[in-house]
Protein backbone atom coordinates (compact mmCIF):
# COMPACT_ATOMS: atom_id res chain seq x y z
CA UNK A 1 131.20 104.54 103.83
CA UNK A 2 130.41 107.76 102.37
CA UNK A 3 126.73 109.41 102.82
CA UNK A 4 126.00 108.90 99.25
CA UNK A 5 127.09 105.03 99.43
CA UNK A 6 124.94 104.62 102.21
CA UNK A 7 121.78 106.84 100.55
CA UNK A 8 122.18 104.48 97.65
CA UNK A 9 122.56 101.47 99.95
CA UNK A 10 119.11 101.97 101.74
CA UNK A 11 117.23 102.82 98.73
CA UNK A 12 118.18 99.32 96.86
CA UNK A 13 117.94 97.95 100.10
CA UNK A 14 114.32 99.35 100.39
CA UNK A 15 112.84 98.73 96.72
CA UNK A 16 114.58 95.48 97.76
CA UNK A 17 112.28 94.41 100.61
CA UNK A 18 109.27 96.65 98.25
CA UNK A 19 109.52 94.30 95.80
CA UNK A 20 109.87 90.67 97.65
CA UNK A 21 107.84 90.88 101.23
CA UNK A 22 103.96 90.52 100.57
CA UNK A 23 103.61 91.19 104.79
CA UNK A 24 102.21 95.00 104.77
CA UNK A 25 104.10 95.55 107.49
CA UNK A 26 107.41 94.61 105.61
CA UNK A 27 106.17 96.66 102.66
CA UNK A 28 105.83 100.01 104.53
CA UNK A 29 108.82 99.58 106.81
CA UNK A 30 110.72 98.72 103.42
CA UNK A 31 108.67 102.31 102.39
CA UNK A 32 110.19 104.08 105.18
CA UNK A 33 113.89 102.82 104.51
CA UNK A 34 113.71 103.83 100.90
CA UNK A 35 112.30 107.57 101.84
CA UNK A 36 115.23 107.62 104.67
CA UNK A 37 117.67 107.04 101.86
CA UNK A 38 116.27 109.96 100.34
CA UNK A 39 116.33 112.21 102.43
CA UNK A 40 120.12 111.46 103.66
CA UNK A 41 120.78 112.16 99.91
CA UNK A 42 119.26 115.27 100.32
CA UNK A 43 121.24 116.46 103.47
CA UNK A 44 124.04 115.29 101.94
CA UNK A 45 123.36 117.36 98.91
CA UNK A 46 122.75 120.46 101.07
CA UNK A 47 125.65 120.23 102.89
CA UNK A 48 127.96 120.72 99.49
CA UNK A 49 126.22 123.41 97.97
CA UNK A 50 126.63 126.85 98.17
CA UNK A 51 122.80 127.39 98.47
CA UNK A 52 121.57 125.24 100.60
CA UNK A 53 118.15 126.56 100.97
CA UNK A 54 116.33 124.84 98.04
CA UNK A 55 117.65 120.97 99.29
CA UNK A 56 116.87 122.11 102.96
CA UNK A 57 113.17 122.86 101.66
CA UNK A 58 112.98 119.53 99.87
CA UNK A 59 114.40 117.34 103.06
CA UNK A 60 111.64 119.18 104.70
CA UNK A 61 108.87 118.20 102.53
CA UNK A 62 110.24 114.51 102.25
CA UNK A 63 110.10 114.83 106.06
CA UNK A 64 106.39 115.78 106.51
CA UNK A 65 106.10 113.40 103.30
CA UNK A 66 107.20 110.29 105.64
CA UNK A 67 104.79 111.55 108.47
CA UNK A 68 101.74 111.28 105.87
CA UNK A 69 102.60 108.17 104.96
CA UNK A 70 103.34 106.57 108.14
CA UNK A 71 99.38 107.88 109.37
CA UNK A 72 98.17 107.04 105.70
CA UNK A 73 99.88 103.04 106.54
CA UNK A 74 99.23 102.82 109.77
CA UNK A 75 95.32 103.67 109.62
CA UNK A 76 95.23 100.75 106.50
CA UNK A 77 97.31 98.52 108.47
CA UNK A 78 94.28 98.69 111.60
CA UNK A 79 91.10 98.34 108.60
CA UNK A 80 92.95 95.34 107.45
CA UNK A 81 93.73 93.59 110.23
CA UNK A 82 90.05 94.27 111.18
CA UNK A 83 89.17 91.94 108.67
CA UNK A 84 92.58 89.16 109.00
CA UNK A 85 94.15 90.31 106.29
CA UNK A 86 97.95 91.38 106.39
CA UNK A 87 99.55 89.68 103.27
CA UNK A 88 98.90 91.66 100.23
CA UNK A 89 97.87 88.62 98.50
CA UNK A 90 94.96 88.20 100.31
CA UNK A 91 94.06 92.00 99.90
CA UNK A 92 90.96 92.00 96.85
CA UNK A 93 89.21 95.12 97.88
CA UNK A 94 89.55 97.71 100.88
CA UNK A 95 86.07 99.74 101.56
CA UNK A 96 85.52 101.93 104.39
């Protein structure tokens, strides 16, 4: 399978598991699959072209992107289990 099959691949497979799981947990791990998928694409694309610099820059950012995100989940994830709440049906309001 080719590195752009498999880019493709993970990002249906995450808006896939984005748009059916109401877990949170489910929802960002479906989150990180999607921005993995991305960023292969963008090595991928880096490694064909002639100046690689700009998609090297890019797979950086989506990098430290993922990192954000992970904290940003991870820190809801503990306020709503605080309060029994991990479905995102049951979420009606988060204050901190």
């Amino acid at each position: 399978m080719t590195p752009l099959a498999l880019g493709c691949l993970l990002i249906s497979i995450g808006l896939y598991g984005l748009l059916t799981r109401r877990d949170i947990v489910a929802v960002l791990a479906s989150i990180e699959v999607m921005l993995g998928g991305a960023q292969l694409l963008l090595a991928t694309y880096s490694a064909g072209v002639t100046q690689a610099s700009a998609a090297q820059g890019i797979t950086v950012i989506v990098l430290a992107t993922v990192g954000a995100e992970a904290a940003v989940g991870l820190a809801l994830l503990v306020a709503l289990v605080r309060r029994n709440r991990t479905r995102t049906d049951q979420i009606e309001e988060v204050r901190g």
